[in-house]
N, C-alpha and C. Protein backbone atom coordinates (compact mmCIF):
# COMPACT_ATOMS: atom_id res chain seq x y z
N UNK A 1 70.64 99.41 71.78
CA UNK A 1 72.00 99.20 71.30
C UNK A 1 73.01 99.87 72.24
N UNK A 2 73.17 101.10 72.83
CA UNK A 2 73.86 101.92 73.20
C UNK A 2 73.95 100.96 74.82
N UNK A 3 72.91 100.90 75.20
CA UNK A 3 72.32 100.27 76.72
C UNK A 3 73.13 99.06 76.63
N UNK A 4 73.12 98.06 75.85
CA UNK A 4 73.82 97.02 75.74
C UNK A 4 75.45 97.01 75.44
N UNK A 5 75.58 97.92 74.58
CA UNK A 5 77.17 98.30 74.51
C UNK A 5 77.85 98.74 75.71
N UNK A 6 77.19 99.82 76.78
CA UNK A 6 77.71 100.44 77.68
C UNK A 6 77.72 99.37 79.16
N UNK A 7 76.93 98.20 78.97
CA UNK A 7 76.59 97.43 80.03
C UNK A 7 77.79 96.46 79.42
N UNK A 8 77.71 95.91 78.57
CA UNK A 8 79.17 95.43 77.85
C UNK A 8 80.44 96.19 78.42
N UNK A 9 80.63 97.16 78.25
CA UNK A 9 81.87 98.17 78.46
C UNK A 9 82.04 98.24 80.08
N UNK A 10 81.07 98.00 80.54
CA UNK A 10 81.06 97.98 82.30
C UNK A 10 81.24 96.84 82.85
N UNK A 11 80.83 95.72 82.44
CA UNK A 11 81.27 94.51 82.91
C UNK A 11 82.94 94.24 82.21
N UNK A 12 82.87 94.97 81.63
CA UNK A 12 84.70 94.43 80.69
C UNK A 12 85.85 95.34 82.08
N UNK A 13 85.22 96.34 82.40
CA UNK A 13 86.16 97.61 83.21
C UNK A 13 85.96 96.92 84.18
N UNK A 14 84.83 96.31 85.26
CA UNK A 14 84.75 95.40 86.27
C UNK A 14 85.09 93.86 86.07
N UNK A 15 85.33 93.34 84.82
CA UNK A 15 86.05 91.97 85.29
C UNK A 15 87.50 92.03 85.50
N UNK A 16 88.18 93.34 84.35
CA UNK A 16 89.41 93.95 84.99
C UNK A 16 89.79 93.77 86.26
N UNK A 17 89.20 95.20 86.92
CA UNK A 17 89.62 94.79 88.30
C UNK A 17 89.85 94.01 89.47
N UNK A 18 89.04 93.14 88.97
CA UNK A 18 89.54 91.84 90.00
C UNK A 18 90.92 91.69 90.54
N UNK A 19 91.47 91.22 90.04
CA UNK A 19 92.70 90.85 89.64
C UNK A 19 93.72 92.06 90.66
N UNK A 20 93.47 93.64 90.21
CA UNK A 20 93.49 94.55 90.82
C UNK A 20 93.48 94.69 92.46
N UNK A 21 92.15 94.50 92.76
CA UNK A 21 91.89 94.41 94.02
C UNK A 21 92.33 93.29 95.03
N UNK A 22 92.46 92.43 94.27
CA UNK A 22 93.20 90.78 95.09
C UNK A 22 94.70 91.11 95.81
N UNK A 23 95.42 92.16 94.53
CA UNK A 23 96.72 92.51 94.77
C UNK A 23 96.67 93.13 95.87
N UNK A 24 95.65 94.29 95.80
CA UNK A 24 95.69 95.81 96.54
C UNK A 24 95.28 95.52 98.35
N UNK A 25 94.42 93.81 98.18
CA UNK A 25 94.51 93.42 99.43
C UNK A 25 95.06 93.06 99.78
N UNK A 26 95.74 92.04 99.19
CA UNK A 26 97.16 91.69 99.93
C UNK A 26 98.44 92.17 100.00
N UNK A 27 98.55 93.73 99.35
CA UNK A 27 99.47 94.23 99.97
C UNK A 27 99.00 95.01 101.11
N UNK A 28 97.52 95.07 101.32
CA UNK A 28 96.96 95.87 102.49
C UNK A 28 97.18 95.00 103.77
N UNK A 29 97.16 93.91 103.77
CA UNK A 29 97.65 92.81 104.70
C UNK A 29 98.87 92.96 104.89
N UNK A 30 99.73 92.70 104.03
CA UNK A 30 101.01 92.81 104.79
C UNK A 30 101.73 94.40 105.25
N UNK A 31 100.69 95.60 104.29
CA UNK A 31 100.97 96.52 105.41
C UNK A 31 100.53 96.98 107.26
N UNK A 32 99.42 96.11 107.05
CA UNK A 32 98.87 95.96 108.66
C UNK A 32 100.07 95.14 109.47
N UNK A 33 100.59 94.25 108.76
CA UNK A 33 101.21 93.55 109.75
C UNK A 33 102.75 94.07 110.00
N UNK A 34 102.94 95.29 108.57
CA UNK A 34 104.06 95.78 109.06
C UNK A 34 104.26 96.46 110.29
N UNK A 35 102.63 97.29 109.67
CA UNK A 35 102.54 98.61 110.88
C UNK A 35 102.42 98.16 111.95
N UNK A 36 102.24 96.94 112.28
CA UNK A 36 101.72 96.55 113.82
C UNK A 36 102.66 96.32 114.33
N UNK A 37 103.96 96.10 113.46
CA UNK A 37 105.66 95.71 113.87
C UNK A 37 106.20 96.61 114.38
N UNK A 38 106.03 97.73 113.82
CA UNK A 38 106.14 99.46 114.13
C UNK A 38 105.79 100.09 115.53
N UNK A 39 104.04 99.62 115.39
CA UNK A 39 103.45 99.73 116.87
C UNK A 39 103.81 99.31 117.99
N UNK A 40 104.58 97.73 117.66
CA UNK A 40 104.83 96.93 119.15
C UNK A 40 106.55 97.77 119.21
N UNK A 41 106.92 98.05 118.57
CA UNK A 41 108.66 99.70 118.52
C UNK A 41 107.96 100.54 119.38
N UNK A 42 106.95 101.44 118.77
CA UNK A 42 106.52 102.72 119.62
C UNK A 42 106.36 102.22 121.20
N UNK A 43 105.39 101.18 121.49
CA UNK A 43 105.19 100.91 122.54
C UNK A 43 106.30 100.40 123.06
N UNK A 44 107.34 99.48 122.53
CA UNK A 44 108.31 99.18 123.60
C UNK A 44 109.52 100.41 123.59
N UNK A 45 109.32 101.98 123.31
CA UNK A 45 109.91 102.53 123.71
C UNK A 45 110.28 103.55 122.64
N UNK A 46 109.31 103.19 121.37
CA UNK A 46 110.16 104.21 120.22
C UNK A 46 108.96 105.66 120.84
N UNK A 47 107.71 105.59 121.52
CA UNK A 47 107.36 106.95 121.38
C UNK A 47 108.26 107.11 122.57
N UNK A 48 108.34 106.87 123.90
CA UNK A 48 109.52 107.74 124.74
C UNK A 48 110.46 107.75 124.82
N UNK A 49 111.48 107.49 123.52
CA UNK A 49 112.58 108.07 122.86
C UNK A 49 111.79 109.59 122.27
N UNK A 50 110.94 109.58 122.04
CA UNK A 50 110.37 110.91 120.96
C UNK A 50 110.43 112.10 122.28
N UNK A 51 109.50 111.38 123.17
CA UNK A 51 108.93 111.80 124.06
C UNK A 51 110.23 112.90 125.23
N UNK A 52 111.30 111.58 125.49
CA UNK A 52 112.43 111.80 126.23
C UNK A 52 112.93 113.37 125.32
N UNK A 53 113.24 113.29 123.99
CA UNK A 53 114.20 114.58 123.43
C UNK A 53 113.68 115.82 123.19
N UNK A 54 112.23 115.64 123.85
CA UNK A 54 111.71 116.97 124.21
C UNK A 54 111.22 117.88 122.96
N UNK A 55 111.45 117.48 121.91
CA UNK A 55 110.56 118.02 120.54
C UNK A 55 109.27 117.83 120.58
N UNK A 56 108.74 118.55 120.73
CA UNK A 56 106.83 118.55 120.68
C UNK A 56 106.45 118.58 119.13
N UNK A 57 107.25 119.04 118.53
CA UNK A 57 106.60 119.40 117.19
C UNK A 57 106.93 117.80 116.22
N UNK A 58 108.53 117.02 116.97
CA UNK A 58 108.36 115.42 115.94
C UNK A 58 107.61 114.30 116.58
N UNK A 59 107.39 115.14 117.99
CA UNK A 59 106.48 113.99 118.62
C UNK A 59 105.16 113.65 117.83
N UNK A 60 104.47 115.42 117.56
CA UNK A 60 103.15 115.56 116.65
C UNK A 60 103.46 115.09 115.43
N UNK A 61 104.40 115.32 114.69
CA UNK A 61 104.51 115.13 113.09
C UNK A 61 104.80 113.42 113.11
N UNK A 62 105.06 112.74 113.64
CA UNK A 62 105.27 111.05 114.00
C UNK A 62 104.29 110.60 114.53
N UNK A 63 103.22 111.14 115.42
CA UNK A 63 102.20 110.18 115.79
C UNK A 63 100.89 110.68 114.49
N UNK A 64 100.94 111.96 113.94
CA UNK A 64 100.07 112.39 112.83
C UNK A 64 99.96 110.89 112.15
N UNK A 65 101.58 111.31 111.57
CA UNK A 65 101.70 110.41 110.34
C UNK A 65 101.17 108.76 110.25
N UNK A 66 101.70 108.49 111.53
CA UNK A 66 101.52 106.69 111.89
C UNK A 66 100.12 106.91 111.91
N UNK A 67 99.36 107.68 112.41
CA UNK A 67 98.19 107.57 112.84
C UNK A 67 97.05 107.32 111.44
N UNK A 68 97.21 108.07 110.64
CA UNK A 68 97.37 108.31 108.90
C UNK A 68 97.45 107.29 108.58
N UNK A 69 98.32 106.82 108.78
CA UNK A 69 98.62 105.37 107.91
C UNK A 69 97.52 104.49 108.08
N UNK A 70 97.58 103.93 109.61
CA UNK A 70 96.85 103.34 110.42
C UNK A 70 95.06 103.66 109.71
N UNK A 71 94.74 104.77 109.98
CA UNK A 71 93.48 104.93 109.47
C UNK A 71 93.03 104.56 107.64
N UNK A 72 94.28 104.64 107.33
CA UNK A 72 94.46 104.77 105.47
C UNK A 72 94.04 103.32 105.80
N UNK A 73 94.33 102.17 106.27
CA UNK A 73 94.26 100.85 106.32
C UNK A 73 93.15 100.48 106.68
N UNK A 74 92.60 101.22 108.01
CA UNK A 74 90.91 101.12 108.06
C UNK A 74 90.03 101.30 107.13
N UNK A 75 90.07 102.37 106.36
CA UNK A 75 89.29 102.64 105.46
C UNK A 75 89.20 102.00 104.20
N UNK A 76 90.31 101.73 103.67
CA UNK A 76 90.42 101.49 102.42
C UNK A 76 90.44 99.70 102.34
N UNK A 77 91.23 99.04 103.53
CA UNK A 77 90.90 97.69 102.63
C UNK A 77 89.09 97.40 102.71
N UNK A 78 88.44 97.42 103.87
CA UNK A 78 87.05 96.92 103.66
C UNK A 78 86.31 97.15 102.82
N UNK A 79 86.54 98.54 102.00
CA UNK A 79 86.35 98.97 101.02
C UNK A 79 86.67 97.91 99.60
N UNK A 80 88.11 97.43 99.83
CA UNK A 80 88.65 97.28 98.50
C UNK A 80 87.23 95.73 98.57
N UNK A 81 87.47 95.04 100.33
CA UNK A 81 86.87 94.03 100.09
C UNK A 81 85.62 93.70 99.64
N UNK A 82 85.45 94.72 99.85
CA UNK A 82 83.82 94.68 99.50
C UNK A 82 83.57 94.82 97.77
N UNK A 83 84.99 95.61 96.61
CA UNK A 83 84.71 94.84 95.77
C UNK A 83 84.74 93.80 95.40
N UNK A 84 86.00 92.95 95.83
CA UNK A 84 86.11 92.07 95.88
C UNK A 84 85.12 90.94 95.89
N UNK A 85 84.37 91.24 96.90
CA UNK A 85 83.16 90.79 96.82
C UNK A 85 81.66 90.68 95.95
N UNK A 86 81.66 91.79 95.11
CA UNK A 86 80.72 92.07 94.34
C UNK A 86 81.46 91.54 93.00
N UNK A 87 82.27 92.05 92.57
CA UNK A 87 82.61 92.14 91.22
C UNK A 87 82.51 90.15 90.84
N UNK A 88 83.18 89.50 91.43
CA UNK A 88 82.98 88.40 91.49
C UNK A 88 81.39 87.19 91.03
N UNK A 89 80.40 88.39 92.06
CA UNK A 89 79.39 87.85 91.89
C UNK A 89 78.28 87.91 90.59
N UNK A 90 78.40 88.64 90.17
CA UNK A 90 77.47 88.76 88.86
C UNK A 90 78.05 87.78 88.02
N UNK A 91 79.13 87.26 87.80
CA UNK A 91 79.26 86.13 86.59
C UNK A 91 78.94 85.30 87.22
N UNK A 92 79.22 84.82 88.39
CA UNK A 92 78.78 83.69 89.28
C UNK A 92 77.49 83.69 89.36
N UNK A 93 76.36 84.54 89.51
CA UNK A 93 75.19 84.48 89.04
C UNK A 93 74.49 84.01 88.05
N UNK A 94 75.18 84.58 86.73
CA UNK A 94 74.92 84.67 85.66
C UNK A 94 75.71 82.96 85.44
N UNK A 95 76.94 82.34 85.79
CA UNK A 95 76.74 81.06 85.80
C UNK A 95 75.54 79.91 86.57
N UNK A 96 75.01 80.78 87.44
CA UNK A 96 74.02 79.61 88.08
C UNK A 96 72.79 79.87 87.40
N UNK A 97 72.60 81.11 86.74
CA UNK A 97 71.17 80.84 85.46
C UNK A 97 71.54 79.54 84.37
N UNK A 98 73.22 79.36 84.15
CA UNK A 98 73.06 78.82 83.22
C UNK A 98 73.35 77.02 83.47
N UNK A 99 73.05 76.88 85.24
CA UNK A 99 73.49 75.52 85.69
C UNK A 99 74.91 75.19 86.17
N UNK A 100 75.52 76.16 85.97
CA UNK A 100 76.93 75.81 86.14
C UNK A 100 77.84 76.09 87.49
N UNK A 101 77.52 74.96 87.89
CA UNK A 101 77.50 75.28 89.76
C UNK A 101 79.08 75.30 89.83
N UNK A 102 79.98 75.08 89.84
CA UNK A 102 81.16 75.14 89.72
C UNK A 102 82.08 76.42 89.53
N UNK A 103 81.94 77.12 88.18
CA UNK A 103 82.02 78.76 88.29
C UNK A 103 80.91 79.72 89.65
N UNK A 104 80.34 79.23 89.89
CA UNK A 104 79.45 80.00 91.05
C UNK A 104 80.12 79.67 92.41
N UNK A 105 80.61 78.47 92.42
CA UNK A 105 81.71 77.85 93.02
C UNK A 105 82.47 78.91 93.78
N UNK A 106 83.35 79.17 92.75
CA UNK A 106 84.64 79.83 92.64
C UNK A 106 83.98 81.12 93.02
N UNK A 107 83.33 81.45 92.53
CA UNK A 107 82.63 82.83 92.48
C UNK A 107 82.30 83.34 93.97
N UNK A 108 82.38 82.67 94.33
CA UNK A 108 81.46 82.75 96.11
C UNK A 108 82.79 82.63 96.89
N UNK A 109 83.44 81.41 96.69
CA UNK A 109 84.89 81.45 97.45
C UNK A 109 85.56 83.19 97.33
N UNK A 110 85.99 83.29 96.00
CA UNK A 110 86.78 84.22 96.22
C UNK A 110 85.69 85.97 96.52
N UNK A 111 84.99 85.77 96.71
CA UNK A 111 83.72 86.68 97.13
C UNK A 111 84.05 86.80 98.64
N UNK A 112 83.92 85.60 99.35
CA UNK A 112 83.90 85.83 100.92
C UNK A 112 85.28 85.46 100.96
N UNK A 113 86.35 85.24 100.35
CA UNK A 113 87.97 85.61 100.73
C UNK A 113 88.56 86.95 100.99
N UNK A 114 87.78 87.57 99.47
CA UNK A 114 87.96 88.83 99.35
C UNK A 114 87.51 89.62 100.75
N UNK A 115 86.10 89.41 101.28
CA UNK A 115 85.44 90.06 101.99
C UNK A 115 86.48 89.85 103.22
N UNK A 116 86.85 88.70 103.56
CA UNK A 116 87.31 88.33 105.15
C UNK A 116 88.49 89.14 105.35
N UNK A 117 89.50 89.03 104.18
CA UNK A 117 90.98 89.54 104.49
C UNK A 117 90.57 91.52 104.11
N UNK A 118 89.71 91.81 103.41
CA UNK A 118 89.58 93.12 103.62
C UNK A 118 89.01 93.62 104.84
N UNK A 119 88.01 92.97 105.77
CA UNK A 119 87.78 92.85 107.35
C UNK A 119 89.15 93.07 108.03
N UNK A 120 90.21 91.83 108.22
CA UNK A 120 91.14 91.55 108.26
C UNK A 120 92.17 93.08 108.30
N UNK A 121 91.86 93.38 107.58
CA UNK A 121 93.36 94.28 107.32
C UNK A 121 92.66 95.50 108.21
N UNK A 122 91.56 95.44 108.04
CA UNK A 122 91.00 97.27 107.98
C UNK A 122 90.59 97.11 110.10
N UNK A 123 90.57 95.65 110.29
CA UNK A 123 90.54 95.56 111.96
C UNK A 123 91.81 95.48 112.32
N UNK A 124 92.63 95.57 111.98
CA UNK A 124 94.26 95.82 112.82
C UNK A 124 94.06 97.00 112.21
N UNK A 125 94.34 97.80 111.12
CA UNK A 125 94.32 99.10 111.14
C UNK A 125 93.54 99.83 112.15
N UNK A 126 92.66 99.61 112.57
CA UNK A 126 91.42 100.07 113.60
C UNK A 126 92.11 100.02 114.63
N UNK A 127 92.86 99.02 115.44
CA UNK A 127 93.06 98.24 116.67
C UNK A 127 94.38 99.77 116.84
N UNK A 128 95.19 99.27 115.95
CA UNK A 128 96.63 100.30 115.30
C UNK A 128 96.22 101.80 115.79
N UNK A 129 95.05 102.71 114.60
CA UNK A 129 95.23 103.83 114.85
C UNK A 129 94.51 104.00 116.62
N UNK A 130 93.81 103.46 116.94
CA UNK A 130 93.50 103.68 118.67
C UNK A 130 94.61 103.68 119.54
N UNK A 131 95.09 102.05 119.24
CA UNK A 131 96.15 102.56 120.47
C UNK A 131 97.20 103.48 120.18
N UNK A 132 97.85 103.95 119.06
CA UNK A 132 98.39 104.87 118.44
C UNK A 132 97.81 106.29 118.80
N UNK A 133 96.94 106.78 118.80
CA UNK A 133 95.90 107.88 119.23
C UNK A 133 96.18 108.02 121.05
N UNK A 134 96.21 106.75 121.75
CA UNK A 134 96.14 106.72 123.09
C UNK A 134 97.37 106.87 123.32
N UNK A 135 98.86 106.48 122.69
CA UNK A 135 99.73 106.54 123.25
C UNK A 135 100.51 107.85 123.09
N UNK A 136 99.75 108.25 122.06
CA UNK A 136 100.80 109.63 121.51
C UNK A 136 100.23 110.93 121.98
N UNK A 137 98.81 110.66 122.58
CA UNK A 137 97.75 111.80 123.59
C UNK A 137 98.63 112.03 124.57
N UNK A 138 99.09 110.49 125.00
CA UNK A 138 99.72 110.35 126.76
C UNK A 138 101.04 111.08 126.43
N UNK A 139 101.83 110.46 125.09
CA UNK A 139 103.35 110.93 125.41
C UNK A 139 102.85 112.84 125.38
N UNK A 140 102.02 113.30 124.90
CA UNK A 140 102.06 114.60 124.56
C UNK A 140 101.88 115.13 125.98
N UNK A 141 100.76 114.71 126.51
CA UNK A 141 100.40 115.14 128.04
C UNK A 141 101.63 115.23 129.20
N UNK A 142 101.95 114.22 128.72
CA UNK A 142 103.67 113.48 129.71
C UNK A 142 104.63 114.87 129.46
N UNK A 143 104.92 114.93 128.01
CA UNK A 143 105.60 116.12 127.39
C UNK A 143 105.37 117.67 128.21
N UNK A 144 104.15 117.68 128.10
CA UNK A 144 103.90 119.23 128.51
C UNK A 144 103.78 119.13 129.71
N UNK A 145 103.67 118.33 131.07
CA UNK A 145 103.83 118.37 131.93
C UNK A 145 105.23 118.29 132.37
N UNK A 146 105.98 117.94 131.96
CA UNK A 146 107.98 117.90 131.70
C UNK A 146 107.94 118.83 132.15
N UNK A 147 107.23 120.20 131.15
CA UNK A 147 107.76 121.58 130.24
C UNK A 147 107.15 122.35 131.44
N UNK A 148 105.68 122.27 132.09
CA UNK A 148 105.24 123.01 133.45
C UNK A 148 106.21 122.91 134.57
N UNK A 149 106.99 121.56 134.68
CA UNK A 149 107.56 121.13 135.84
C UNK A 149 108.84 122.07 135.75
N UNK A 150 109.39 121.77 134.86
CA UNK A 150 110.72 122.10 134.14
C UNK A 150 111.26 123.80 134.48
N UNK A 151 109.75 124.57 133.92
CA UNK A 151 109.52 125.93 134.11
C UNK A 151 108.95 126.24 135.15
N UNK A 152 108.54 125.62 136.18
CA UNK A 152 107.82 126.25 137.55
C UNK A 152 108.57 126.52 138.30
């Protein structure tokens, strides 16, 4: 009784989320594509504006942060996709015990949708925090060599 109630209570909390996670990817998508709007700024000149005014400490606290972000996006959509992917499948299963190819259908579509665009988001986040990492190493290096030159 208990076994069946609590397996009840778990499929009710996981058909929930669906719905959940569909959102949480596609706002994870369009934050990749913000941040990458951001990225192609830094590179055409927003880090050596940072770089040029000689603050070491907003140069660090601005490439931290972006960098943060960037990684928050790696991690978390492939994650989300991958429920996406599961939660889907057990009714879709449980429709093809009962013949019903159509819900298994659906079940599989939005299974490998889920999966692709959580790929999707979490590989520009990837692409993002690297070159982000490479450019804000260089402006720092660039920086403190200013500061040797400056003072020698």
């Amino acid at each position: 009784m208990v076994s069946g109630l609590s397996q009840g209570l778990m499929h009710q909390i996981t058909s929930l989320l669906l719905e959940p996670v569909i959102w949480a990817l596609l706002f994870f998508v369009a934050l990749a594509i913000y941040e990458a709007g951001i990225c192609i700024g830094e590179r055409c000149g927003g880090i050596r504006k940072l770089r040029d005014a000689g603050n070491r400490d907003a140069l660090v606290l601005a490439g931290k942060r972006r960098i943060e972000r960037a990684d928050f996006i790696t991690r978390l959509a492939p994650m989300l996709g991958l429920m996406g992917t599961l939660i889907p499948l057990g009714p879709g299963l449980a429709a093809l015990g009962e013949g019903q190819l159509r819900i298994l259908t659906t079940a599989m579509t939005v299974a490998f949708d889920t999966t692709v665009i959580g790929l999707l988001a979490g590989m520009i986040g990837f692409v993002l925090a690297r070159l982000r990492r490479r450019w804000y190493d260089q402006a720092l290096h660039q920086l403190a060599a200013l500061g040797t030159t400056q003072h020698g």
